[in-house]
Protein backbone atom coordinates (compact mmCIF):
# COMPACT_ATOMS: atom_id res chain seq x y z
CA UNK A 1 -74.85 -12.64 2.56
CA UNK A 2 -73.99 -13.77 -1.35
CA UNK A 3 -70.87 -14.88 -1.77
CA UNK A 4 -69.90 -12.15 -3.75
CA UNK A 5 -71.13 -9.49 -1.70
CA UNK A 6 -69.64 -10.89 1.08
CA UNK A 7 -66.08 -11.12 -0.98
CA UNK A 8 -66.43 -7.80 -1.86
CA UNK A 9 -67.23 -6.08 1.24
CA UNK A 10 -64.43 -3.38 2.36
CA UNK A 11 -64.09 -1.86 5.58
CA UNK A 12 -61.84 0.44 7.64
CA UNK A 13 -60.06 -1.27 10.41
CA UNK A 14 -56.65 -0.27 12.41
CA UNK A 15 -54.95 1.40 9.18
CA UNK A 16 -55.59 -1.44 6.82
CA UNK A 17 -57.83 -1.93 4.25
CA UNK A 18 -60.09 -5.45 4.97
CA UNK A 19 -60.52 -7.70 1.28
CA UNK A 20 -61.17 -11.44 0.64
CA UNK A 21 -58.79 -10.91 -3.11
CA UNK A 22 -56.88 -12.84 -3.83
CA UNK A 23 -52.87 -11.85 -3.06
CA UNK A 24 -50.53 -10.68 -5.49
CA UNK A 25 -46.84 -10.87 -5.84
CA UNK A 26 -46.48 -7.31 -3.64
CA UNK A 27 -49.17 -8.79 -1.24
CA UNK A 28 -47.22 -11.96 -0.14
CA UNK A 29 -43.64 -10.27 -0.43
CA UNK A 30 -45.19 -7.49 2.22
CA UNK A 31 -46.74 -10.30 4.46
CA UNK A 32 -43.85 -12.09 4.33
CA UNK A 33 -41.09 -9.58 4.92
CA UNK A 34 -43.58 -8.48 8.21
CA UNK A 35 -43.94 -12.00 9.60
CA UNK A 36 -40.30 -12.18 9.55
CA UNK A 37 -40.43 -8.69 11.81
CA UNK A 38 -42.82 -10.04 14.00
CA UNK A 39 -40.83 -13.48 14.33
CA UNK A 40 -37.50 -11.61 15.12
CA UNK A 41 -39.39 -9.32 17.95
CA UNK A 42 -40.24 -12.60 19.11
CA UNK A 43 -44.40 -11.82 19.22
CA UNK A 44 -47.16 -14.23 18.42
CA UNK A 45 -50.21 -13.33 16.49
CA UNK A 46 -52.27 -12.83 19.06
CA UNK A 47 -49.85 -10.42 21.18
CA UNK A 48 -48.81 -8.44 17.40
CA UNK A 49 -52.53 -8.38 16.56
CA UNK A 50 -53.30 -6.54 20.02
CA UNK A 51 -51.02 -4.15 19.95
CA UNK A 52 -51.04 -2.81 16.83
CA UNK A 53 -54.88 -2.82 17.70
CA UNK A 54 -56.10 -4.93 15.31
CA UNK A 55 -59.26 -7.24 15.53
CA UNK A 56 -57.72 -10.04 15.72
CA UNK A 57 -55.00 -12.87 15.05
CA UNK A 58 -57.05 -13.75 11.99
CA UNK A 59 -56.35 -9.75 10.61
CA UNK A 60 -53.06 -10.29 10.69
CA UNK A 61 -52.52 -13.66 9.88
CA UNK A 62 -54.18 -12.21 6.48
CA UNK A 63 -51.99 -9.71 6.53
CA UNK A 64 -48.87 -11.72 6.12
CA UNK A 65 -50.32 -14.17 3.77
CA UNK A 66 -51.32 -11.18 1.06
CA UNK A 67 -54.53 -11.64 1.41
CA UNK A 68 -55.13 -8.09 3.08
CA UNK A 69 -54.40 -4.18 1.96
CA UNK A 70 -52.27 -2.39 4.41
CA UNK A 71 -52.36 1.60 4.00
CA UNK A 72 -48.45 2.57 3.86
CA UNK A 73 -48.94 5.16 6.62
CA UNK A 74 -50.08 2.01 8.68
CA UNK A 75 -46.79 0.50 8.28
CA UNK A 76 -44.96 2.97 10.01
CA UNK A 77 -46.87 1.53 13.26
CA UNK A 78 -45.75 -2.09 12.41
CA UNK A 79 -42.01 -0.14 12.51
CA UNK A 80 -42.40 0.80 15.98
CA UNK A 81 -44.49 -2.52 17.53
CA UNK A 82 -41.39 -4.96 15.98
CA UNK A 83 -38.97 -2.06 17.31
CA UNK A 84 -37.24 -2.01 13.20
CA UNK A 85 -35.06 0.95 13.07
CA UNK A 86 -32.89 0.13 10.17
CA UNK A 87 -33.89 3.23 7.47
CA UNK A 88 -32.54 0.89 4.64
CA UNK A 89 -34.90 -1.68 5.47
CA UNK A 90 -37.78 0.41 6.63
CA UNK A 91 -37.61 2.16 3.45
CA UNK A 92 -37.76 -0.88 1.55
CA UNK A 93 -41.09 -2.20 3.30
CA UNK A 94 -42.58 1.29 2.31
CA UNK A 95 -41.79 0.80 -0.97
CA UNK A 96 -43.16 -2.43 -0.90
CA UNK A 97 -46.21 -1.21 0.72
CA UNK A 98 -47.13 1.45 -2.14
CA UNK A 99 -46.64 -1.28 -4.59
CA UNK A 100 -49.18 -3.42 -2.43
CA UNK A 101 -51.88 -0.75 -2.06
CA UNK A 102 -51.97 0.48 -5.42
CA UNK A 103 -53.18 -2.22 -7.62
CA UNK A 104 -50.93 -1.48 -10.28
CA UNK A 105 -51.13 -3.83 -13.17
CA UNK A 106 -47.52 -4.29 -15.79
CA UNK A 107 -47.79 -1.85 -18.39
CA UNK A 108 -47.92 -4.73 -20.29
CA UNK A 109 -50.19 -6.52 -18.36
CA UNK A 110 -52.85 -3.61 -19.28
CA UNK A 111 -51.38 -3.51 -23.30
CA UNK A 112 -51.92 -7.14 -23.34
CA UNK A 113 -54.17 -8.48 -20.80
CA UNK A 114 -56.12 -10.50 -23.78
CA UNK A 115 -53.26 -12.52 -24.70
CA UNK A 116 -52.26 -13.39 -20.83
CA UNK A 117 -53.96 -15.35 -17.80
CA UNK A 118 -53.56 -13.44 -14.19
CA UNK A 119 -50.21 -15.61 -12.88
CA UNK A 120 -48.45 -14.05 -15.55
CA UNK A 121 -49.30 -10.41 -14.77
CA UNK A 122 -47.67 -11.26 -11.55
CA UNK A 123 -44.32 -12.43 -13.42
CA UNK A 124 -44.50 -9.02 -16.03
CA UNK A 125 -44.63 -6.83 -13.13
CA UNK A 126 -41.50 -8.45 -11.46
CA UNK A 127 -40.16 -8.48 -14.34
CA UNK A 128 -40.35 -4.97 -15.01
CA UNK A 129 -39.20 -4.32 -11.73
CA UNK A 130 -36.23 -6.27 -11.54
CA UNK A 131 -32.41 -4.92 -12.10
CA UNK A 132 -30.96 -8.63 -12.92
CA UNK A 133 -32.34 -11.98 -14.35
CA UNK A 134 -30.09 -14.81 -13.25
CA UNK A 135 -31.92 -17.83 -15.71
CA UNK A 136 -31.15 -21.34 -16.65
CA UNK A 137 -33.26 -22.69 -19.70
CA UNK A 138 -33.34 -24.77 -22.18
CA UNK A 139 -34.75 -23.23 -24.15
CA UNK A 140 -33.57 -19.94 -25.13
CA UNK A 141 -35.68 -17.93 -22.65
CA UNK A 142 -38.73 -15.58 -24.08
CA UNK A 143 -36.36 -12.24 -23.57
CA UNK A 144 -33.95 -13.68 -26.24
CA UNK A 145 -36.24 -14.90 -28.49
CA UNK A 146 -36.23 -14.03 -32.38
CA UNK A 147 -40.17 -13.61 -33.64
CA UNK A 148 -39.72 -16.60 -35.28
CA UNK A 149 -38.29 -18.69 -33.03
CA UNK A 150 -41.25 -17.16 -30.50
CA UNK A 151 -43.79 -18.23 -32.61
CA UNK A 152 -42.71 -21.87 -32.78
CA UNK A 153 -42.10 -22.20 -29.34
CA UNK A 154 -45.54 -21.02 -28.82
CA UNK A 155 -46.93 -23.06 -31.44
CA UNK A 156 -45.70 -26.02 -30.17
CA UNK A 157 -47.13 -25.44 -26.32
CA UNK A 158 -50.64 -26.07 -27.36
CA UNK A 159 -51.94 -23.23 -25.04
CA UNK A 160 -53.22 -21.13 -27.39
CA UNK A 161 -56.23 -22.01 -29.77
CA UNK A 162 -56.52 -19.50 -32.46
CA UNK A 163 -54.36 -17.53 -34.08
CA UNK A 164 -54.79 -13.90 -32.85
CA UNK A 165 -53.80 -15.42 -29.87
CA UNK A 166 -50.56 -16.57 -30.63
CA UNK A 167 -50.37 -13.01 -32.45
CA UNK A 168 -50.98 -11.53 -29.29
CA UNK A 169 -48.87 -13.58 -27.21
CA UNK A 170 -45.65 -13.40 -29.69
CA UNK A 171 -46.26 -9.59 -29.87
CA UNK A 172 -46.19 -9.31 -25.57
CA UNK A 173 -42.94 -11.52 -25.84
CA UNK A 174 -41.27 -9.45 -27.99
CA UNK A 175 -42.31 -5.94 -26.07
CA UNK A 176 -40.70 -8.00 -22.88
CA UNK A 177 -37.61 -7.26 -24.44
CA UNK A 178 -37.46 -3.90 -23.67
CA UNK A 179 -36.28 -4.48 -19.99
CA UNK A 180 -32.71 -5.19 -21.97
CA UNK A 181 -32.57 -2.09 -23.69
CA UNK A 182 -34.58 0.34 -21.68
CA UNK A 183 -32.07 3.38 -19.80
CA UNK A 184 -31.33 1.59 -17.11
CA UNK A 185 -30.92 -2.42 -18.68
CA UNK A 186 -31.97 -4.99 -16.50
CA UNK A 187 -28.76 -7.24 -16.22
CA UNK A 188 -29.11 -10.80 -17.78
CA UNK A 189 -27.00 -14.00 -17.08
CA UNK A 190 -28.20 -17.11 -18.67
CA UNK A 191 -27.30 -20.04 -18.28
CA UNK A 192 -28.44 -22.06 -21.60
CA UNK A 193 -28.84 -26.54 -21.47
CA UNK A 194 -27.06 -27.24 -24.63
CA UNK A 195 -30.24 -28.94 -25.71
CA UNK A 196 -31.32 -25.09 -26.35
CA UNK A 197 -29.09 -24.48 -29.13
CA UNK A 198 -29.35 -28.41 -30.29
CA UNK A 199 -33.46 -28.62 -30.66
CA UNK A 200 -34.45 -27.52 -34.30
CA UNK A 201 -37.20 -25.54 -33.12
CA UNK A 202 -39.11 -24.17 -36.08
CA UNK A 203 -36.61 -26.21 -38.14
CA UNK A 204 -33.05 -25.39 -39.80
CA UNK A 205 -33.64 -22.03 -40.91
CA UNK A 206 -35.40 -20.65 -37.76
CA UNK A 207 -32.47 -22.00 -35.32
CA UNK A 208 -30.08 -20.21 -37.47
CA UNK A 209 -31.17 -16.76 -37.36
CA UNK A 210 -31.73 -17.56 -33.76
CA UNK A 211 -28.25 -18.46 -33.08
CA UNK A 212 -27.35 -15.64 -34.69
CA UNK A 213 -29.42 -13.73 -33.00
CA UNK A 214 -27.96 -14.55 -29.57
CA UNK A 215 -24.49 -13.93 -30.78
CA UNK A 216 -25.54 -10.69 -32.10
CA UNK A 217 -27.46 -9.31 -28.62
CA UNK A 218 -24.78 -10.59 -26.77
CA UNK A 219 -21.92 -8.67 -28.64
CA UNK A 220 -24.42 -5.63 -28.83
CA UNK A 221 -25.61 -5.41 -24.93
CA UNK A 222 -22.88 -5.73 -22.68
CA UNK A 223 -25.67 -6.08 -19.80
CA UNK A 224 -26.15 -9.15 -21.14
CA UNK A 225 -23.95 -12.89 -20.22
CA UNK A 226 -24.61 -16.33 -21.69
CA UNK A 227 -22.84 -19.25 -20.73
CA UNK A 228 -23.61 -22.52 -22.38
CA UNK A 229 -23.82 -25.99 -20.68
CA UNK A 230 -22.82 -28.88 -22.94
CA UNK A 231 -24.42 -32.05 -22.23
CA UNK A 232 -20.44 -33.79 -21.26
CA UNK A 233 -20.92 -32.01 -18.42
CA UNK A 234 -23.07 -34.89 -17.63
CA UNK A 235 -25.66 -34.54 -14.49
CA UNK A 236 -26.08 -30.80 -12.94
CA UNK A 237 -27.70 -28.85 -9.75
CA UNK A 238 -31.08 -28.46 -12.00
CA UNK A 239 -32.11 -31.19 -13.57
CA UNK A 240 -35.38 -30.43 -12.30
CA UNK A 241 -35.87 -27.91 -14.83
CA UNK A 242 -35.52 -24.34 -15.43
CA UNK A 243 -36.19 -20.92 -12.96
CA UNK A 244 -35.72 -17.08 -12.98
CA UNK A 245 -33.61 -15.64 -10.03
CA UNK A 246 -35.30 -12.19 -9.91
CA UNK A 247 -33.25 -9.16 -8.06
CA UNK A 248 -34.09 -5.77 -7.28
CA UNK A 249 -33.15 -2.84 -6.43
CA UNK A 250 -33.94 -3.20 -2.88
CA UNK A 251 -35.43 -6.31 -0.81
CA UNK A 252 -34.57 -9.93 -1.77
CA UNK A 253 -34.97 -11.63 -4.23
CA UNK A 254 -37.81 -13.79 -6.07
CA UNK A 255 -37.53 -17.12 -7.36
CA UNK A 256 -39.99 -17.91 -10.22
CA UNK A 257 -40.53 -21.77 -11.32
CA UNK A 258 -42.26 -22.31 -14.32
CA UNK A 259 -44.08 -26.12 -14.05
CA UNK A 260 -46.68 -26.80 -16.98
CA UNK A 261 -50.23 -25.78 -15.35
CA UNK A 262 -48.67 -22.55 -13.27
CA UNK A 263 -46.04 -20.34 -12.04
CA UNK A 264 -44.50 -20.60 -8.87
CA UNK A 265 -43.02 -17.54 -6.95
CA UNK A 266 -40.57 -18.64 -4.45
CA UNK A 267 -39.65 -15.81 -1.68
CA UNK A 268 -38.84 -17.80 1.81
CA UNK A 269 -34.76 -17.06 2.25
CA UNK A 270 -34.15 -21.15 2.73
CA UNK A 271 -35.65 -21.24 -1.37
CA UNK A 272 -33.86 -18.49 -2.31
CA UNK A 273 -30.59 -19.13 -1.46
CA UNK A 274 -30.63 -23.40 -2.34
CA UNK A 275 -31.61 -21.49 -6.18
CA UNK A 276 -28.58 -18.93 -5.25
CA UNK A 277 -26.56 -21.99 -4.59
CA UNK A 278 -27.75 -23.98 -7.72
CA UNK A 279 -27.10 -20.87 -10.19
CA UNK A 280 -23.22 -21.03 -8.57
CA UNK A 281 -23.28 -24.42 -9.20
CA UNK A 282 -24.62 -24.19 -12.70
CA UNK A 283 -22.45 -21.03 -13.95
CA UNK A 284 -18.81 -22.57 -12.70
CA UNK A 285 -19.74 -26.01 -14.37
CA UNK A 286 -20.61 -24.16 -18.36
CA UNK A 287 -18.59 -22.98 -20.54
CA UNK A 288 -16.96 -19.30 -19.85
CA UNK A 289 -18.76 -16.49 -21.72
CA UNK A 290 -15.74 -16.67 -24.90
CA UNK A 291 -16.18 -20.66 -25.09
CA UNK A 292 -19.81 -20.43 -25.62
CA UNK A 293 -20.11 -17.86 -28.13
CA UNK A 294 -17.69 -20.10 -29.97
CA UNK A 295 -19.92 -23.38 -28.86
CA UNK A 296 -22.58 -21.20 -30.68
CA UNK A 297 -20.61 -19.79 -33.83
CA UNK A 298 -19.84 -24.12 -34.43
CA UNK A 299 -23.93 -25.25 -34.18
CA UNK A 300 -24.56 -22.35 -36.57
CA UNK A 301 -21.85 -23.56 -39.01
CA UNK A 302 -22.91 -27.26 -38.33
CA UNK A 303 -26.17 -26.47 -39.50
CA UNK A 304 -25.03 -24.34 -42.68
């Protein structure tokens, strides 16, 4: 059989739906959260596989990597084979498992799907999703970035080759910013390096209006903390770089890493809570929320 045919082929089989794609983000957060039943009821593979009457191991090792579609009304029968009774989390999994099945691209994703490669769909939809951002950067992250400022960052990255798609790109980044101001504001605490209000990106002028910029959203959008980290603080729980703490309205969180060729989505509770614990870390060691609006107001006037 072709390759292709044979990655498209699609069958019926115990409730789920059978696919060689490739997981997404709902995908692996479904596999995962029903490994973790099948761990706690204390089943292998081989014994969950056969009694929720499923080919095989290999089915459901699929399963709980993303790589397979489970029909919601399936996962009821997952409920009763790990014996889960708690509604709260039961209803949580469903959730998860509409999300799964129905493909559903970000609205943005779909506005914008020339300007962005596949990972990032996966980080637009989260992002949409989510009811709090808990960031460090520095740089002053994408959702607080003046046009500007957006276009120098991306400028400088070297990812994009012509200019409609920078256009693109800068236009997505700024529609992003709706999650802050939508009915229901996702809730943002950022923790900024100093070195994000210190680097003249796009030169004198541009860091200006975006300093001013940040003092302005911040005093506007009470859903919204920044807390600056001056470099005298000296050494610091991420000095590996920068992250998004992603959190929901129901199920855990997701940890997204941003390294230069891809983006990493970090849902295993050990990697969760060590980025928990470094976020802790970061927010008691910068200034208070008063200090570093003043830190800010000072760089602006140094720069005047």
């Amino acid at each position: 059989m072709p390759q292709r045919d044979k990655a498209d082929k699609v069958r019926a089989q115990g409730g789920v739906r059978v696919t060689d794609a490739q997981p997404n983000i709902h995908r692996r957060r479904l596999g995962l959260a029903l490994k973790g039943l099948r761990t706690a009821a204390g089943l292998t593979l081989k014994e969950a596989a056969e009694q929720l009457a499923l080919s095989g191991e290999s089915a459901l090792s699929r399963i709980e990597h993303g790589r397979q579609r489970v029909q919601p009304t399936a996962v009821l029968g997952y409920f009763e084979v790990y014996g889960l009774r708690d509604q709260e989390r039961r209803n949580y999994l469903m959730y998860l498992a509409k999300q799964a099945a129905s493909g559903k691209q970000s609205n943005l994703f779909e506005e914008y799907r020339t300007a962005i490669r596949d990972p990032f769909a996966d980080y637009l939809q989260l992002e949409e999703l989510a009811s709090r951002s808990e960031t460090f950067a520095s740089i002053v992250p994408g959702l607080l970035q003046t046009e500007a400022y957006a276009r120098a960052v991306v400028q400088g990255s070297r990812k994009w080759q012509t200019g409609r798609e920078i256009d693109n790109f800068i236009r997505l980044r700024m529609a992003r910013q709706a999650v802050l101001t939508r009915e229901t504001p996702m809730h943002l605490w950022c923790v900024l390096d100093e070195s994000a209000v210190r680097r003249q990106v796009g030169g004198p002028e541009v860091m200006r209006e975006q300093l001013r910029y940040l003092l302005d959203v911040c005093e506007a959008q009470p859903s919204i903390t920044l807390q600056i980290l001056p470099f005298d603080r000296g050494s610091h729980a991420a000095m590996d770089g920068g992250f998004h703490l992603l959190h929901f309205p129901a199920g855990p969180p997701v940890v997204v890493v941003e390294p230069m060729t891809t983006t990493l989505f970090l849902e295993e509770d050990s990697d969760i809570g060590r980025y928990e614990t470094c976020f802790n870390h970061l927010r008691s060691e910068a200034l208070d929320g008063e200090a570093s609006l003043g830190f800010i107001h000072d760089a602006i006037k140094e720069q005047d």
